[in-house]
PDB file of N, CA and C in Angstrom:
ATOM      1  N   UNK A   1      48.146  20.310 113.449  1.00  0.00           N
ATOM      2  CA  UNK A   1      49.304  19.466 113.235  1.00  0.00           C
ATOM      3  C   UNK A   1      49.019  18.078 113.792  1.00  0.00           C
ATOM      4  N   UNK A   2      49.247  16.805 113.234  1.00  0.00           N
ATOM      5  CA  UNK A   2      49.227  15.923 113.762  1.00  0.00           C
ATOM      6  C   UNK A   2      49.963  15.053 114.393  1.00  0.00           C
ATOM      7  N   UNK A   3      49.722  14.443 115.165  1.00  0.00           N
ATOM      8  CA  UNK A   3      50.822  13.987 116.170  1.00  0.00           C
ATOM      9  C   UNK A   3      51.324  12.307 115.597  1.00  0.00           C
ATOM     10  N   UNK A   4      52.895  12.576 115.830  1.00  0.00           N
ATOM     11  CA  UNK A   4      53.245  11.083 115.538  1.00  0.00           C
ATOM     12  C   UNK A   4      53.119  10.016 116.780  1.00  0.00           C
ATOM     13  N   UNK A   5      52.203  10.409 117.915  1.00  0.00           N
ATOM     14  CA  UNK A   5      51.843   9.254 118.491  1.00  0.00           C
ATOM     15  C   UNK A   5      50.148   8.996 118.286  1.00  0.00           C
ATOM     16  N   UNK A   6      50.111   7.625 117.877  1.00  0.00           N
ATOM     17  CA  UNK A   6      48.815   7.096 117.633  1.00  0.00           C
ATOM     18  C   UNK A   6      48.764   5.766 118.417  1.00  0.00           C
ATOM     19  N   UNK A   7      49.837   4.966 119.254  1.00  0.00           N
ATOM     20  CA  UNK A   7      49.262   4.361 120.074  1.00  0.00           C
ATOM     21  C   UNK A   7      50.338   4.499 121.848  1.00  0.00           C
ATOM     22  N   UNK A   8      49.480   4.075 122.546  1.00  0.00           N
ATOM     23  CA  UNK A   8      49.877   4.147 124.107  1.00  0.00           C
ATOM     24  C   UNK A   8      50.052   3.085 124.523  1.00  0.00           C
ATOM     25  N   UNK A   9      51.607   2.256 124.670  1.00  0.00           N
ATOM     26  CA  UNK A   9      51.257   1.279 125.710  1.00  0.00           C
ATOM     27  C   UNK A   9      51.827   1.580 127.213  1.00  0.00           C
ATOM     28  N   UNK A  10      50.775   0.695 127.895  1.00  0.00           N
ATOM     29  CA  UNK A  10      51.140   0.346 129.278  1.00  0.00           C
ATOM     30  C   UNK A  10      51.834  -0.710 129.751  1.00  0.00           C
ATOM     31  N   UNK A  11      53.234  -0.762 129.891  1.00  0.00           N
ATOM     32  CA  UNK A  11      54.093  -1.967 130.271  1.00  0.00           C
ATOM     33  C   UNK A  11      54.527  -1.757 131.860  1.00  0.00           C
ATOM     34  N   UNK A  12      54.037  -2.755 132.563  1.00  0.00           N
ATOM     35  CA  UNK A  12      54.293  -2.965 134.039  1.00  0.00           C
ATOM     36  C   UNK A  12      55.595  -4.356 134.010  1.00  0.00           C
ATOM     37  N   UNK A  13      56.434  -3.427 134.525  1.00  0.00           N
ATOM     38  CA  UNK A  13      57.934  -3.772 134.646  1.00  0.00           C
ATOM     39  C   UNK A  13      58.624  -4.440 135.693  1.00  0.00           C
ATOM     40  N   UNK A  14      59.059  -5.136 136.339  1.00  0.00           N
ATOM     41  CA  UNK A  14      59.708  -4.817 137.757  1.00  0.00           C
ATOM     42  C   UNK A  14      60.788  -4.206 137.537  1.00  0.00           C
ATOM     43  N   UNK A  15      61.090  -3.520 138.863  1.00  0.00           N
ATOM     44  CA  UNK A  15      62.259  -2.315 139.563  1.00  0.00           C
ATOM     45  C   UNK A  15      63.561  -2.462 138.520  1.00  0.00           C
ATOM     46  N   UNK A  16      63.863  -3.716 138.801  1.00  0.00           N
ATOM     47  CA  UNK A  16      65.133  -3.813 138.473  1.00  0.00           C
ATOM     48  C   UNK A  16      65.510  -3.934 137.071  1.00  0.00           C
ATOM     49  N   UNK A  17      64.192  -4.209 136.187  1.00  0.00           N
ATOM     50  CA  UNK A  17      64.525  -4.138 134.762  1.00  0.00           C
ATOM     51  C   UNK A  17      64.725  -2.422 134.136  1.00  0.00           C
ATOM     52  N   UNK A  18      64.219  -1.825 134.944  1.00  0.00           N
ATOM     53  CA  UNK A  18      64.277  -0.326 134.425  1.00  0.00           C
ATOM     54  C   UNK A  18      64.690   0.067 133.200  1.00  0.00           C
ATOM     55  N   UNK A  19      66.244   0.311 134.038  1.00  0.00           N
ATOM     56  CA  UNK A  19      67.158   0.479 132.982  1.00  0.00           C
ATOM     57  C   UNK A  19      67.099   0.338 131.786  1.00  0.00           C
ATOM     58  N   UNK A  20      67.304  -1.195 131.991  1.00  0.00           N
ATOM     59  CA  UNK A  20      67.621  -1.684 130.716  1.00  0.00           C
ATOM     60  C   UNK A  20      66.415  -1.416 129.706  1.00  0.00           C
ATOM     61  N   UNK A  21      65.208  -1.739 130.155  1.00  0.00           N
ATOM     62  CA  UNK A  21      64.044  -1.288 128.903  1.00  0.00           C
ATOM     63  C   UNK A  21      63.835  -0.312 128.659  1.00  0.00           C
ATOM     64  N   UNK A  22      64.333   1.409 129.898  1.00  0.00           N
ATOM     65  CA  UNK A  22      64.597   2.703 129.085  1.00  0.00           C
ATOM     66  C   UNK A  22      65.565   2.523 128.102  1.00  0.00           C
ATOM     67  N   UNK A  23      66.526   2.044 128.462  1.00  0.00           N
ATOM     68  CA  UNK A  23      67.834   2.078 127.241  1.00  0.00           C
ATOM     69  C   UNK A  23      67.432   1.515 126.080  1.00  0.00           C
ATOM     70  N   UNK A  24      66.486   0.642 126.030  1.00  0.00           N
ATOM     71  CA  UNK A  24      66.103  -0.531 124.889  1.00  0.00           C
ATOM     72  C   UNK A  24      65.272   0.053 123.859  1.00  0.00           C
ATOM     73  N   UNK A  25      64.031   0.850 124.967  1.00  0.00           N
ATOM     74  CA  UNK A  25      62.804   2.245 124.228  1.00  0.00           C
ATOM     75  C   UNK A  25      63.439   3.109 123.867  1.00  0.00           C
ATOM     76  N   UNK A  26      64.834   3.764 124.292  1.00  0.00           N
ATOM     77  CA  UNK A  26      65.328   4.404 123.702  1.00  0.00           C
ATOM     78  C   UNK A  26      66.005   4.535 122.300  1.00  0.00           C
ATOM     79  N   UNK A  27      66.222   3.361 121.769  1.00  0.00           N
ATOM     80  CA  UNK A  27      66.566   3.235 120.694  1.00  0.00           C
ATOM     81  C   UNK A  27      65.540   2.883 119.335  1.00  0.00           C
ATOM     82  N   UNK A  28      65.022   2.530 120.098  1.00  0.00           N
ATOM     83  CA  UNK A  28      63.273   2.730 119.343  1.00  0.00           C
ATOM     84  C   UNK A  28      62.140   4.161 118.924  1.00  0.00           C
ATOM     85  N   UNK A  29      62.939   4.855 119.699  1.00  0.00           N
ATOM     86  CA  UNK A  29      62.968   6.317 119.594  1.00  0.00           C
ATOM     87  C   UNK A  29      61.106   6.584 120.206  1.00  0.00           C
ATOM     88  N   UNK A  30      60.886   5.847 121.427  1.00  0.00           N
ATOM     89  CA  UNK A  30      59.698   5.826 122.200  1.00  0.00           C
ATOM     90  C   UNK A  30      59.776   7.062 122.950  1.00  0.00           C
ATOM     91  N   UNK A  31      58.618   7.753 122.912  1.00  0.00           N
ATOM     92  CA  UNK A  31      58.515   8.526 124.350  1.00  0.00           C
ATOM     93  C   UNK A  31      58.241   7.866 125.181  1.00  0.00           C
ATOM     94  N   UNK A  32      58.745   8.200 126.445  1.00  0.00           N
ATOM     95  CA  UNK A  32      57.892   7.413 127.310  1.00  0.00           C
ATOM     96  C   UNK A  32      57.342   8.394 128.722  1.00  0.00           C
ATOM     97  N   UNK A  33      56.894   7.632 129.951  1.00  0.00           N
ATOM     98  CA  UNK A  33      56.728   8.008 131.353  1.00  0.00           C
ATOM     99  C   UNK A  33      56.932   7.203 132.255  1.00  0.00           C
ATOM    100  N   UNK A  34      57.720   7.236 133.016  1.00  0.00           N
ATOM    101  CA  UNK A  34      58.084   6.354 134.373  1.00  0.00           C
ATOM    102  C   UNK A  34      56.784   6.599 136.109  1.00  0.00           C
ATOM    103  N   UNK A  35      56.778   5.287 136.123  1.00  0.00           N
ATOM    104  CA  UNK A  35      56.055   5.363 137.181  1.00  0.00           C
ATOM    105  C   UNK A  35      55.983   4.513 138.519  1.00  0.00           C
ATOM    106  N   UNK A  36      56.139   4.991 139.334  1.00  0.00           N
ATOM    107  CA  UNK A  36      56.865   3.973 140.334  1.00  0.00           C
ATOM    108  C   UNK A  36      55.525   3.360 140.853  1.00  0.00           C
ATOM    109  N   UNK A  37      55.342   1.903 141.097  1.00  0.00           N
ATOM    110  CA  UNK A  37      54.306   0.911 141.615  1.00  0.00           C
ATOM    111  C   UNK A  37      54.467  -0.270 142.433  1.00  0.00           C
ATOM    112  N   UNK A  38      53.429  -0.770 142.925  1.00  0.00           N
ATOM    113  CA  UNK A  38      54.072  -1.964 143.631  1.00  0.00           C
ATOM    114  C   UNK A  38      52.535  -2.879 143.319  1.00  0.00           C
ATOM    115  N   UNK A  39      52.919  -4.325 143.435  1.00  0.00           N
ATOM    116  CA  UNK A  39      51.254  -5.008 143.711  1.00  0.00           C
ATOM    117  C   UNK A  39      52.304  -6.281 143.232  1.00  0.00           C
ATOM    118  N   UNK A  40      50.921  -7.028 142.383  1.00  0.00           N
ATOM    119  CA  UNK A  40      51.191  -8.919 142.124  1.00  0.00           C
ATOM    120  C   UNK A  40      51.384  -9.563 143.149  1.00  0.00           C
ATOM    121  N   UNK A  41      51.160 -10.646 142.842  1.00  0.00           N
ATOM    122  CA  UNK A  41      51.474 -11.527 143.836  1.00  0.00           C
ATOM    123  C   UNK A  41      52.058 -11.294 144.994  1.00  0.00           C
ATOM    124  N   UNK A  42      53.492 -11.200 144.826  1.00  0.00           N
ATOM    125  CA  UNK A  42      54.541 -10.567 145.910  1.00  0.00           C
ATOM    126  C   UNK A  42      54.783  -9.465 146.535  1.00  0.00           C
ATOM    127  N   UNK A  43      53.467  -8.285 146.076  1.00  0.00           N
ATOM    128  CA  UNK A  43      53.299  -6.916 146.791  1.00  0.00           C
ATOM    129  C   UNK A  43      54.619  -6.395 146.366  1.00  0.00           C
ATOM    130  N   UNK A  44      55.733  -6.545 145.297  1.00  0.00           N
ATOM    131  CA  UNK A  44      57.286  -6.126 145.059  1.00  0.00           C
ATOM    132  C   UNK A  44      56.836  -4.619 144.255  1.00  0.00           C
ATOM    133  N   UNK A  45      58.073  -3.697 144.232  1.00  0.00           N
ATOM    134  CA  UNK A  45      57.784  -2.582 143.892  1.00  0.00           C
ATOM    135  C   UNK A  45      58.094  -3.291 142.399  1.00  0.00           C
ATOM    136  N   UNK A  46      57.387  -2.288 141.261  1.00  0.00           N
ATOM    137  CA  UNK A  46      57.421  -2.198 140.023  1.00  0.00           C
ATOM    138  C   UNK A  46      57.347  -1.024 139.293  1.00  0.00           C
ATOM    139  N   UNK A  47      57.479  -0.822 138.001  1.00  0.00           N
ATOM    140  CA  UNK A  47      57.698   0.579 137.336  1.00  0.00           C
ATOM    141  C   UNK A  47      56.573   0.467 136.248  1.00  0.00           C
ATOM    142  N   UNK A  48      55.340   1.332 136.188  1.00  0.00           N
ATOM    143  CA  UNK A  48      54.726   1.717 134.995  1.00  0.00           C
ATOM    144  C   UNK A  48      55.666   2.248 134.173  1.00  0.00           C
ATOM    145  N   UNK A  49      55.723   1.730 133.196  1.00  0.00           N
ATOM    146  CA  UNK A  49      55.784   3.001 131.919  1.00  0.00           C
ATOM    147  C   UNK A  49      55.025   3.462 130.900  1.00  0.00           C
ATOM    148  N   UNK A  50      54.438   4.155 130.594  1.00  0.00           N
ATOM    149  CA  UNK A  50      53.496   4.952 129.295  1.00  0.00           C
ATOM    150  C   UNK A  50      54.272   5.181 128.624  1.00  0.00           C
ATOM    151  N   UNK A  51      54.271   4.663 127.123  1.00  0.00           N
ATOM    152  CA  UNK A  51      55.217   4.601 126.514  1.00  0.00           C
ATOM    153  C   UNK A  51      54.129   5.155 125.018  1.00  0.00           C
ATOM    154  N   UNK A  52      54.630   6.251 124.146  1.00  0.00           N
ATOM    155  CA  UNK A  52      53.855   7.091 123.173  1.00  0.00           C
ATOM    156  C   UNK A  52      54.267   6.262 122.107  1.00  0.00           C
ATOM    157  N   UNK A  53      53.883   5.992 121.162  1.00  0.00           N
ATOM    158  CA  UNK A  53      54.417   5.208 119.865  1.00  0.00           C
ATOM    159  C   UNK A  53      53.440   5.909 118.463  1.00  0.00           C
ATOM    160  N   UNK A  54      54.183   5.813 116.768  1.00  0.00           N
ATOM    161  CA  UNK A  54      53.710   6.017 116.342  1.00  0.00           C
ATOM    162  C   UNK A  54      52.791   4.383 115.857  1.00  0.00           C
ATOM    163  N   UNK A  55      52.038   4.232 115.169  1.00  0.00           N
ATOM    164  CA  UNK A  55      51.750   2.617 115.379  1.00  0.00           C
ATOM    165  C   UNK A  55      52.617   1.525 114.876  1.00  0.00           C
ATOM    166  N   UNK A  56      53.440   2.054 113.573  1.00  0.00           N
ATOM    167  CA  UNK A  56      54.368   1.567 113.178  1.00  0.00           C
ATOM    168  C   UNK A  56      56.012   0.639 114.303  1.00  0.00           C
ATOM    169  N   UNK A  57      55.591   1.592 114.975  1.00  0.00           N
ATOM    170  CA  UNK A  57      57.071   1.283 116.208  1.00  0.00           C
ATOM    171  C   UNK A  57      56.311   0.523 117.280  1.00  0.00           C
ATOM    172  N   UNK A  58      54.975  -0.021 117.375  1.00  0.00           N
ATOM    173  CA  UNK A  58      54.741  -1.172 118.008  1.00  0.00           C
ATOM    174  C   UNK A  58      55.458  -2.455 118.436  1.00  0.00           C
ATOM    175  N   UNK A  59      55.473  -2.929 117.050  1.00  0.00           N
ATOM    176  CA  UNK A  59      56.284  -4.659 117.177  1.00  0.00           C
ATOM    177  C   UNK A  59      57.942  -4.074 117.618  1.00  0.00           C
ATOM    178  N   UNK A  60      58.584  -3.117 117.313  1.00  0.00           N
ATOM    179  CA  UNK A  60      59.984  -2.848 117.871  1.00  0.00           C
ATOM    180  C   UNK A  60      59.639  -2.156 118.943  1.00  0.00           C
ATOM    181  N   UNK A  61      58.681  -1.655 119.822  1.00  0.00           N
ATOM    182  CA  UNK A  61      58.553  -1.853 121.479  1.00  0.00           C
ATOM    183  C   UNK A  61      58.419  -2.669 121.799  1.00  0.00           C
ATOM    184  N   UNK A  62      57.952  -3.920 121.493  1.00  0.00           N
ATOM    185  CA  UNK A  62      57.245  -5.373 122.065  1.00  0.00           C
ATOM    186  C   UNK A  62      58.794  -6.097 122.099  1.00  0.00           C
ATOM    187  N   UNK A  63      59.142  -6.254 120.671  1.00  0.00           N
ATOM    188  CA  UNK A  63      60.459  -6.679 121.038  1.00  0.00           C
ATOM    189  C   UNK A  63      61.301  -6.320 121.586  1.00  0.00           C
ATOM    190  N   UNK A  64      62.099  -5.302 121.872  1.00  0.00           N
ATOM    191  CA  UNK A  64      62.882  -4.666 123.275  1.00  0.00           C
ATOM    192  C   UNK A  64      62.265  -4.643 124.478  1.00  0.00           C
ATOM    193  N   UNK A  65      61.066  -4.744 124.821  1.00  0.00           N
ATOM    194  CA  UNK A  65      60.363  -5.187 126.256  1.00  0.00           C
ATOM    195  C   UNK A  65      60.700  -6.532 126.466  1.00  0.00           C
ATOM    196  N   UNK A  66      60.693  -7.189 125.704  1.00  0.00           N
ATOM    197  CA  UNK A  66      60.685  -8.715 125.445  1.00  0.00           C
ATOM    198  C   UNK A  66      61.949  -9.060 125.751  1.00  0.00           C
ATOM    199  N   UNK A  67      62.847  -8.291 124.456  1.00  0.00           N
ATOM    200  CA  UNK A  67      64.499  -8.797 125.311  1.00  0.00           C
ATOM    201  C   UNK A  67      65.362  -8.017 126.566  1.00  0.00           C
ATOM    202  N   UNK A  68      64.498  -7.105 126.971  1.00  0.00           N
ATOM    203  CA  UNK A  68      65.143  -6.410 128.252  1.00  0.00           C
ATOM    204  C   UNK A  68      64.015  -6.900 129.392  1.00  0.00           C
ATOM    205  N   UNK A  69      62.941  -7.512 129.748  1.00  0.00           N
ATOM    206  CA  UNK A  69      62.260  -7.934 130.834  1.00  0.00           C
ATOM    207  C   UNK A  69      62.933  -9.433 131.172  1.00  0.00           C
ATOM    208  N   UNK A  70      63.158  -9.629 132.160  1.00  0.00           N
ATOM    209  CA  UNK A  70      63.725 -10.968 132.498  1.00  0.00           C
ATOM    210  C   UNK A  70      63.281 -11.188 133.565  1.00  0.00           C
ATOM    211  N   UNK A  71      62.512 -12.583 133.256  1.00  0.00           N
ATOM    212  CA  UNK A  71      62.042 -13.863 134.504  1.00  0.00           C
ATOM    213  C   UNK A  71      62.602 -14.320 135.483  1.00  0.00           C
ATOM    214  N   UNK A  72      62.681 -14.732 136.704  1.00  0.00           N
ATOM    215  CA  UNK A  72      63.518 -14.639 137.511  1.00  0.00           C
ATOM    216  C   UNK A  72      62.719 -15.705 138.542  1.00  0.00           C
ATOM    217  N   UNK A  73      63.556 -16.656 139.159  1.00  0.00           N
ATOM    218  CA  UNK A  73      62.903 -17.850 140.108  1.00  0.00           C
ATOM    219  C   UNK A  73      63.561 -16.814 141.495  1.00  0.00           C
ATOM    220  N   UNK A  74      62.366 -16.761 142.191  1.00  0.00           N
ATOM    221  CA  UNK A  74      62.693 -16.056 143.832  1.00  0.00           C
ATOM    222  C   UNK A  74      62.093 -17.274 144.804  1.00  0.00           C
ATOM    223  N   UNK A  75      62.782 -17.008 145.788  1.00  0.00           N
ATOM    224  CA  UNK A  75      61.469 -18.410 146.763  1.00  0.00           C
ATOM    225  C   UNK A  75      61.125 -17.445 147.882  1.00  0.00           C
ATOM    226  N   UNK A  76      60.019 -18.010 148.195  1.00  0.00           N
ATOM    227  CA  UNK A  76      58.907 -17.452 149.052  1.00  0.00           C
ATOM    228  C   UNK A  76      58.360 -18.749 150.377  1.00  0.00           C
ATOM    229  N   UNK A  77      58.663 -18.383 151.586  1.00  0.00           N
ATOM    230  CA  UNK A  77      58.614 -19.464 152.847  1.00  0.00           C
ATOM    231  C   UNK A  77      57.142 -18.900 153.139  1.00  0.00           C
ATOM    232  N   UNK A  78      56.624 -20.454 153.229  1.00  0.00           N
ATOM    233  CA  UNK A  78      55.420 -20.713 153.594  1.00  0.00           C
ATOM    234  C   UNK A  78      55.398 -21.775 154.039  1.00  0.00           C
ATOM    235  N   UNK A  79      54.398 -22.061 155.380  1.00  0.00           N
ATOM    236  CA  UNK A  79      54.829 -22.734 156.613  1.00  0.00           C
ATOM    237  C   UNK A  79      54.450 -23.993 156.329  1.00  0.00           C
ATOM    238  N   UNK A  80      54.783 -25.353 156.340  1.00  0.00           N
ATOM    239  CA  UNK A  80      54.177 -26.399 156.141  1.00  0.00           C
ATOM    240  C   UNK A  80      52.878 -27.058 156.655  1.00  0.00           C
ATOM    241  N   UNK A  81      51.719 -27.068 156.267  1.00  0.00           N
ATOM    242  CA  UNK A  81      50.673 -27.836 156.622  1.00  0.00           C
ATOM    243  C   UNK A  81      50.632 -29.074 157.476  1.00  0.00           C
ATOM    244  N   UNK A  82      50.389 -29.030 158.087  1.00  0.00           N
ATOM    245  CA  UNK A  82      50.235 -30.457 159.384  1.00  0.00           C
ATOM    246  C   UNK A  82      51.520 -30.927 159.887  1.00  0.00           C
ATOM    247  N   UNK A  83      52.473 -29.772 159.750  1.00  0.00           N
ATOM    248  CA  UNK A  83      53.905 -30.178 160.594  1.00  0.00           C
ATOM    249  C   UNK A  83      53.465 -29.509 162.542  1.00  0.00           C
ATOM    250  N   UNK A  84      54.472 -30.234 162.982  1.00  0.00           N
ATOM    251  CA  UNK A  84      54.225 -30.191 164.415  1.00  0.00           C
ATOM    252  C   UNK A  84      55.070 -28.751 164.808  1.00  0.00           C
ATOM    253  N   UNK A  85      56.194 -28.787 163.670  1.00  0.00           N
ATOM    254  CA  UNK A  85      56.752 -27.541 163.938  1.00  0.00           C
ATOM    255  C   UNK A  85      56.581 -26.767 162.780  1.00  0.00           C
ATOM    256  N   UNK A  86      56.427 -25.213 163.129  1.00  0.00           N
ATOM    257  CA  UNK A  86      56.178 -24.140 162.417  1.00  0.00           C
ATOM    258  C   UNK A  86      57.579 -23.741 161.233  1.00  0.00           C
ATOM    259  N   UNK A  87      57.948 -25.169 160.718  1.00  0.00           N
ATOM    260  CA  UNK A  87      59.427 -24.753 159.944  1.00  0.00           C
ATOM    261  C   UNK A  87      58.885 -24.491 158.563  1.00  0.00           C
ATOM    262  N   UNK A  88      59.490 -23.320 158.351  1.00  0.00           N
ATOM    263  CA  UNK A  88      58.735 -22.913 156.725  1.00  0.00           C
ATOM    264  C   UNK A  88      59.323 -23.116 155.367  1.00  0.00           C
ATOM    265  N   UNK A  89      58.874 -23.671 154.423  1.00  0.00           N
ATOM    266  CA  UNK A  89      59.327 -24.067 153.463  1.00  0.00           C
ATOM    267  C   UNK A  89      59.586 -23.492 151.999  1.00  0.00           C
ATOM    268  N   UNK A  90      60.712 -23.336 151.538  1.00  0.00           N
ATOM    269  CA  UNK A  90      60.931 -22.282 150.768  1.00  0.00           C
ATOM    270  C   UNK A  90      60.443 -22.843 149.239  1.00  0.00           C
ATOM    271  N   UNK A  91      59.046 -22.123 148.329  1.00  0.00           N
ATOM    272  CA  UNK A  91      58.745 -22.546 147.415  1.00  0.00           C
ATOM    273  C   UNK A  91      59.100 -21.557 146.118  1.00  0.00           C
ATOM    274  N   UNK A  92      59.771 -22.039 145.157  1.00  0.00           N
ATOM    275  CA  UNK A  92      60.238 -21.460 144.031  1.00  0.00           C
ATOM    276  C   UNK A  92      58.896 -20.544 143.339  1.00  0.00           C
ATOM    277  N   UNK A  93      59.146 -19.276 143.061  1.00  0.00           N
ATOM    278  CA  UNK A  93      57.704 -18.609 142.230  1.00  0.00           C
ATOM    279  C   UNK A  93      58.707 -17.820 141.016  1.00  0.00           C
ATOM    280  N   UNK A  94      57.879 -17.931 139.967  1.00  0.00           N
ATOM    281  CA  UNK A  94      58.692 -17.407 138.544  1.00  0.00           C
ATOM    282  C   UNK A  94      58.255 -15.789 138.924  1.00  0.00           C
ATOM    283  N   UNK A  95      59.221 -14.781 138.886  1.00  0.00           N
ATOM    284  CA  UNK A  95      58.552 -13.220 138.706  1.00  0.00           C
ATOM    285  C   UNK A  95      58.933 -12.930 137.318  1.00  0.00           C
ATOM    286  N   UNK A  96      58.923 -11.433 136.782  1.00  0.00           N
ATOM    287  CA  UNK A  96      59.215 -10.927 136.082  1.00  0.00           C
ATOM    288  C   UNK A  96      58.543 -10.847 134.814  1.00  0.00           C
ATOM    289  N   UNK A  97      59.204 -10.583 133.743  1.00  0.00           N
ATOM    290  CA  UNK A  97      58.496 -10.299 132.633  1.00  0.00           C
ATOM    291  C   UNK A  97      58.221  -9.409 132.499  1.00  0.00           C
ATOM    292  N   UNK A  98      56.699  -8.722 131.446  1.00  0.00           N
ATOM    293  CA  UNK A  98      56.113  -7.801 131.819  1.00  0.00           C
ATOM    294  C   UNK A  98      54.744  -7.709 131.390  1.00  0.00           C
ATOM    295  N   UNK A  99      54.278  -6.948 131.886  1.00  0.00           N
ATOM    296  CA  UNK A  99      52.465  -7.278 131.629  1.00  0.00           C
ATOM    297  C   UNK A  99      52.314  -5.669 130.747  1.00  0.00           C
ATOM    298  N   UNK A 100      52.030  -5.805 129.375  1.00  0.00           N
ATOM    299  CA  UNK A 100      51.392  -4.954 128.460  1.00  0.00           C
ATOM    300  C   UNK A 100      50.235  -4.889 127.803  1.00  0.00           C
ATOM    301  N   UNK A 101      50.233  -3.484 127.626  1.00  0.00           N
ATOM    302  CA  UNK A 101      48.899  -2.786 127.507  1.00  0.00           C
ATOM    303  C   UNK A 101      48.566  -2.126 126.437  1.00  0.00           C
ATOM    304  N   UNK A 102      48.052  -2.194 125.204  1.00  0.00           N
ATOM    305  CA  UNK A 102      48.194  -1.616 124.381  1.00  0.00           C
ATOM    306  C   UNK A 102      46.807  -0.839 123.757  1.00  0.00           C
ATOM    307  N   UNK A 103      47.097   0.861 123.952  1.00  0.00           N
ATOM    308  CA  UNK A 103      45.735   1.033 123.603  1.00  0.00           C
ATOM    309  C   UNK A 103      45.882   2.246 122.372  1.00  0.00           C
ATOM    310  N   UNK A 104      44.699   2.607 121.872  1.00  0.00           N
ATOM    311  CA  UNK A 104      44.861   3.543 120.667  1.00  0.00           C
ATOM    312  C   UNK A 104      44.367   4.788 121.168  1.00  0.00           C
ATOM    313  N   UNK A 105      45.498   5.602 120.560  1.00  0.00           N
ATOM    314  CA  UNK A 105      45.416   7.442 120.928  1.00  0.00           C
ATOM    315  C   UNK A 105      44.681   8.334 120.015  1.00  0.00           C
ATOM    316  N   UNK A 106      43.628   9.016 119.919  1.00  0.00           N
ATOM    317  CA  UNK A 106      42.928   9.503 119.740  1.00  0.00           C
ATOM    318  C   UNK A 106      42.979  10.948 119.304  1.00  0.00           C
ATOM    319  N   UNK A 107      44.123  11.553 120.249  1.00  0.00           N
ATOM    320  CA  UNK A 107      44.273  12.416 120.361  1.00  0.00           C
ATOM    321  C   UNK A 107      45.527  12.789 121.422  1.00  0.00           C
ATOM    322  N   UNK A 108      46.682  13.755 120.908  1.00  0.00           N
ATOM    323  CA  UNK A 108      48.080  13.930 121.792  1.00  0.00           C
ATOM    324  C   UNK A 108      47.979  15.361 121.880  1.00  0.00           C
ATOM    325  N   UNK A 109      48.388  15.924 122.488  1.00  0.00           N
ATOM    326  CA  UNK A 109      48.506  17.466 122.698  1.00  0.00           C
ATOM    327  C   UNK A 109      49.645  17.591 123.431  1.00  0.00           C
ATOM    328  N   UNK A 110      50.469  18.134 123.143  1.00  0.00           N
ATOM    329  CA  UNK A 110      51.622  18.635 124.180  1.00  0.00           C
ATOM    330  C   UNK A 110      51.574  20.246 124.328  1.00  0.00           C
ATOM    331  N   UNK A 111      51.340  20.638 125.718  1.00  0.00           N
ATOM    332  CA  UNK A 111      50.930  22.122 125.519  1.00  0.00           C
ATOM    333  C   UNK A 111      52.183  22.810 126.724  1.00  0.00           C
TER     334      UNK A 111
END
């Protein structure tokens, strides 16, 4: 029997978009897998998801990642260079989004 997933992506999420991009894959009728992570820049926790697709339902995962991941200005204090006092200065950094991965399945087995 052959399987209606033929591709795998890997979308690295942050925490707080969750939700909304299960709810979003869900209507896209994605399998997916949740995975809890942390790293980038800001060491912030983040969510793998493995998400099963047939190849067709590609561009409608990309687009619901797209409109459920949201960018977000956080600031981050870092101490000023050649000040006499150690007062730290709060610099704006863009997070969010999401970083995807898209690879081809070979082979699915659900046993």
């Amino acid at each position: 029997m052959d399987s209606p997933i033929h591709l795998l992506l890997i979308a690295v999420i942050q925490d707080q978009d969750l939700d909304a991009v299960t709810e979003s894959l869900q209507h896209v009728g994605a399998s997916m897998t949740y995975l809890s992570s942390a790293g980038g820049f800001l060491g912030r926790r983040n969510a793998t998801l493995l998400i099963g697709l047939p190849v067709e339902k590609e561009e409608d995962a990309l687009i619901a990642l797209h409109d459920a991941c949201r960018q977000r200005i956080e600031y981050m204090t870092l101490p000023l260079e050649g000040s006499p006092m150690s007062m730290p200065a709060p610099v704006p950094v863009t997070v969010g989004g999401a970083t995807v991965f898209a690879l081809p399945v070979e082979r699915f087995e659900q046993i």
